[in-house]
Protein backbone atom coordinates (compact mmCIF):
# COMPACT_ATOMS: atom_id res chain seq x y z
CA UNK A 1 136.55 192.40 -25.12
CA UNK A 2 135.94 192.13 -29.25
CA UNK A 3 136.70 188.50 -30.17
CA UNK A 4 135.31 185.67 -28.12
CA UNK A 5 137.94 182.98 -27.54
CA UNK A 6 137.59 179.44 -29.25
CA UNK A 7 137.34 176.02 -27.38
CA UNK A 8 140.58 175.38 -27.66
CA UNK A 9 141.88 179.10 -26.33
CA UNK A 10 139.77 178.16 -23.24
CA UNK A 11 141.23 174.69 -23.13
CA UNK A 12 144.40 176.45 -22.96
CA UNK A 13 143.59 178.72 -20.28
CA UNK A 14 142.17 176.02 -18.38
CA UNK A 15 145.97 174.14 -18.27
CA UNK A 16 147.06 177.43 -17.56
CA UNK A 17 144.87 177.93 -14.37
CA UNK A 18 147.18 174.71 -12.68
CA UNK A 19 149.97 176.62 -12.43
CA UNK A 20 149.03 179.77 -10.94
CA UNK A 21 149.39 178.73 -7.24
CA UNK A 22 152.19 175.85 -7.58
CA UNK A 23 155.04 178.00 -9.48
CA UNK A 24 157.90 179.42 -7.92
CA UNK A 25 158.32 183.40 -9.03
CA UNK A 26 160.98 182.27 -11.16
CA UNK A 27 158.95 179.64 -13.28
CA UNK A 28 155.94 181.49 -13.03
CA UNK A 29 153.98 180.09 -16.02
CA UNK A 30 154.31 177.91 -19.24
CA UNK A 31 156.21 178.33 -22.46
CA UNK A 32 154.10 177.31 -25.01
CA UNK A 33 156.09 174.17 -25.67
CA UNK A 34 155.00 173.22 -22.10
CA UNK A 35 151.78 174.15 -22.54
CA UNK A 36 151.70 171.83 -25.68
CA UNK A 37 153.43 169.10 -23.98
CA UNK A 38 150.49 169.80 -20.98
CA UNK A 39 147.72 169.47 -23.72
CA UNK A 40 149.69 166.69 -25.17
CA UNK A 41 149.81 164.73 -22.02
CA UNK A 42 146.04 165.61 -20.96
CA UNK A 43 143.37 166.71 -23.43
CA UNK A 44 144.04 164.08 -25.89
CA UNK A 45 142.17 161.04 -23.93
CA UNK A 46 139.01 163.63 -24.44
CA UNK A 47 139.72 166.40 -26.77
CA UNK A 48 141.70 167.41 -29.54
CA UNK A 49 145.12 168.38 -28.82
CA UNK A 50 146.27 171.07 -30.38
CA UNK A 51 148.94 171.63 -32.94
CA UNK A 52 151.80 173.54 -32.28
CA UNK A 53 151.56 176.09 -34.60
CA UNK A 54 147.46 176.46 -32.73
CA UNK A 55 148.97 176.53 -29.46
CA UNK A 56 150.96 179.67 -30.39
CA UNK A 57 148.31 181.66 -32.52
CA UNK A 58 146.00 181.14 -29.67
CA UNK A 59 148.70 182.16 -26.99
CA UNK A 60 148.99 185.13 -29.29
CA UNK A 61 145.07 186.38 -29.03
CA UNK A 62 144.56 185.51 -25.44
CA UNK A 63 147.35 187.84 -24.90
CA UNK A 64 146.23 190.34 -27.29
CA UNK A 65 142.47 190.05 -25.07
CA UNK A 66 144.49 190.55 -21.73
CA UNK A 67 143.67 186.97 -21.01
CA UNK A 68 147.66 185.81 -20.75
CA UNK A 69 150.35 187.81 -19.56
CA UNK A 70 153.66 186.96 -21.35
CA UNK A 71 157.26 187.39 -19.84
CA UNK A 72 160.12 187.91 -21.88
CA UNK A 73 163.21 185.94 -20.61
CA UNK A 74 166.22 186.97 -22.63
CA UNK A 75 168.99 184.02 -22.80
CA UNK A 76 170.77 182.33 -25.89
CA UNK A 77 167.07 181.79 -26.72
CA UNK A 78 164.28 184.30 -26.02
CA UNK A 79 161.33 182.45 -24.32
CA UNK A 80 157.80 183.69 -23.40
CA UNK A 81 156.44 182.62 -20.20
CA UNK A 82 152.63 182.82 -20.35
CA UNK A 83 150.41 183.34 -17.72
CA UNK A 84 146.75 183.37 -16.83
CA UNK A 85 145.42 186.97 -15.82
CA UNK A 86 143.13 187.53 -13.58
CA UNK A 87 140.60 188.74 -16.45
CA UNK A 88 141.69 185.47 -17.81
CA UNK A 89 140.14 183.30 -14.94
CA UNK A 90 137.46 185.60 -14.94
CA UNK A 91 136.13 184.71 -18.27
CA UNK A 92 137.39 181.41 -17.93
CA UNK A 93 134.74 181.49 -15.10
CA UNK A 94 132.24 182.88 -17.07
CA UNK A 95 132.51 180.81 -20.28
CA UNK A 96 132.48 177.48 -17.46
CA UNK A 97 128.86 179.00 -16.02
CA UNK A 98 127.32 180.34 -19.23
CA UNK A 99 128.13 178.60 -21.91
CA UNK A 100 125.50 175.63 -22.67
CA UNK A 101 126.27 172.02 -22.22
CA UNK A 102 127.05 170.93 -26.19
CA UNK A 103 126.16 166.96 -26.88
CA UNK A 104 129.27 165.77 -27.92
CA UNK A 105 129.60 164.94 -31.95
CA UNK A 106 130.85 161.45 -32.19
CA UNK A 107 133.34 161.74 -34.91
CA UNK A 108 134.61 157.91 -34.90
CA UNK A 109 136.49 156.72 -38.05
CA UNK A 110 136.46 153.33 -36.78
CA UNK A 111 132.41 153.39 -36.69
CA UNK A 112 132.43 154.74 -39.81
CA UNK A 113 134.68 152.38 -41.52
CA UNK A 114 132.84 149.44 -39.94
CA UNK A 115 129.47 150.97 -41.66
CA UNK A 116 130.95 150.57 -45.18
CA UNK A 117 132.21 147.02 -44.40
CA UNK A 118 129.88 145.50 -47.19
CA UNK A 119 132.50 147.09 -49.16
CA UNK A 120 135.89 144.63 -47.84
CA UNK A 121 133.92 142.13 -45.93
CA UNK A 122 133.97 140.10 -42.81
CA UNK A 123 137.78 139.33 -42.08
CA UNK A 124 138.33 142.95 -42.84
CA UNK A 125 136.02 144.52 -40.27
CA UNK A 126 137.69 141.34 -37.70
CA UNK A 127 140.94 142.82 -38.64
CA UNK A 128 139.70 146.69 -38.06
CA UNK A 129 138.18 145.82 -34.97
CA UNK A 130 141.17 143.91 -33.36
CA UNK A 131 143.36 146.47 -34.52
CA UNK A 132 141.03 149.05 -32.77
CA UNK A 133 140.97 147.10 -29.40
CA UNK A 134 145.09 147.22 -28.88
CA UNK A 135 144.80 151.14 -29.37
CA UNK A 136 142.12 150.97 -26.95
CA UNK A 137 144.40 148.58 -24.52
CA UNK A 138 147.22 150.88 -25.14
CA UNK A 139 145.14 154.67 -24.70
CA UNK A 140 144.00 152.71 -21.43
CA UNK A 141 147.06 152.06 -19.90
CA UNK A 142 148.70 155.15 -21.19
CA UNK A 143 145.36 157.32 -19.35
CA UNK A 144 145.68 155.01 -16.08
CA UNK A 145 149.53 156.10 -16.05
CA UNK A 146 148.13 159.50 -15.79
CA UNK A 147 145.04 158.52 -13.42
CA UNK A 148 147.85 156.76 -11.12
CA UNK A 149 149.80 160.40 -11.57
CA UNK A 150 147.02 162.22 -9.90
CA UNK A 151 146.60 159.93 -6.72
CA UNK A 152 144.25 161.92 -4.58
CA UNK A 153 145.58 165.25 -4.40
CA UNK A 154 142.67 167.51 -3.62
CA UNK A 155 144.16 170.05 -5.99
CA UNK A 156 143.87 168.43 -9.01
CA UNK A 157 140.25 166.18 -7.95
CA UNK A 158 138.81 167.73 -11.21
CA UNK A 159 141.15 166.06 -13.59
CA UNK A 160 141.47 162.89 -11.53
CA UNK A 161 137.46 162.53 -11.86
CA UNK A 162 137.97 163.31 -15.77
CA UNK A 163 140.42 160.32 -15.85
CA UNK A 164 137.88 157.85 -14.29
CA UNK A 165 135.86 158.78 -16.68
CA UNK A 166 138.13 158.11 -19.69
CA UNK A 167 138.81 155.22 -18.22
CA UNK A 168 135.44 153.96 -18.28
CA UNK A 169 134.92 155.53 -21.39
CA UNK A 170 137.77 153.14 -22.74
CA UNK A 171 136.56 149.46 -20.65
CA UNK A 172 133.37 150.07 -21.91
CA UNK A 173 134.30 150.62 -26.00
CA UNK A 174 136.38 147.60 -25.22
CA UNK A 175 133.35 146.04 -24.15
CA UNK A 176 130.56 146.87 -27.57
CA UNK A 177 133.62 146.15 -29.51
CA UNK A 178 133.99 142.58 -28.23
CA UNK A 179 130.58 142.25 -28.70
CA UNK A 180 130.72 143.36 -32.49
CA UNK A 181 133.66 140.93 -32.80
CA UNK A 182 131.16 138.48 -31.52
CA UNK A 183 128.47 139.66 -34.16
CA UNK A 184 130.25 139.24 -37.05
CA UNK A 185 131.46 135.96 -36.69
């Protein structure tokens, strides 16, 4: 196969992989403004989303590897439907069953920002922190929209359970950033 895909090409082929049995022929696949929208809308509660431009370049190698199929629609604008291949969900497969569990690298300005408080002081951390708890209030209720999306639909149980999760993830950071409030006085 040459090149091995990135995390993000096989984040992207994972988005893909919920289309492949819901589409009518005629809207078989995404364009890769969906699939950014998609990526927009659900790996950013627990991944990076991708950038546009990122989005494209990587639609561009999968389908150089045979893992997307493109279709051409001609119209007043040219668009590219992409779709997963069966090699696609093959290696998709494989990377899913092969690949070793990585420990997540916590990469959290806010943490980081906190550490160098000696620097501002007290009611600047207070200030940091608050601030940090309304984006937390707001990426909660913006991830339970999504959670609420899902319902119980066998089809996408996967996702749903990834939701619960973020949600979680999001009470408790709420939670050990109350108590730092707490700490500093």
């Amino acid at each position: 196969m040459g090149q091995v895909p990135t995390a993000t090409a096989y984040a992207l082929l994972g988005l893909l992989t919920f289309d492949r049995d819901n589409a009518e022929p005629d809207d078989a696949g995404l364009t890769g403004y969906e699939l950014k929208q998609r990526a927009d809308n659900t790996l950013r509660f627990y991944w990076v989303s991708p950038a546009t431009s990122q989005v494209y370049s990587e639609l561009r190698r999968l389908e150089t590897l045979g893992l997307v199929h493109a279709d051409v629609r001609p119209g007043r604008r040219t668009t590219k439907r992409y779709r997963i291949t069966a090699e696609g969900v093959a290696t998709l497969r494989e990377w899913l069953r092969t690949t070793d569990t990585d420990f997540p690298v916590l990469k959290h300005p806010v943490a980081l920002r906190l550490m160098l408080g000696h620097l501002t002081g007290a009611d600047q951390m207070r200030g940091l922190l608050e601030d940090y708890l309304d984006q937390l209030g707001r990426r909660r209720h913006e991830l339970g929209a999504v959670r609420a999306s899902l319902g119980d639909d066998e089809r996408v149980r996967y996702p749903a359970l990834v939701a619960d999760w973020g949600l979680s993830y999001y009470r408790d950071e709420e939670r050990t950033v109350r108590r730092l409030l707490g700490r500093l006085g």
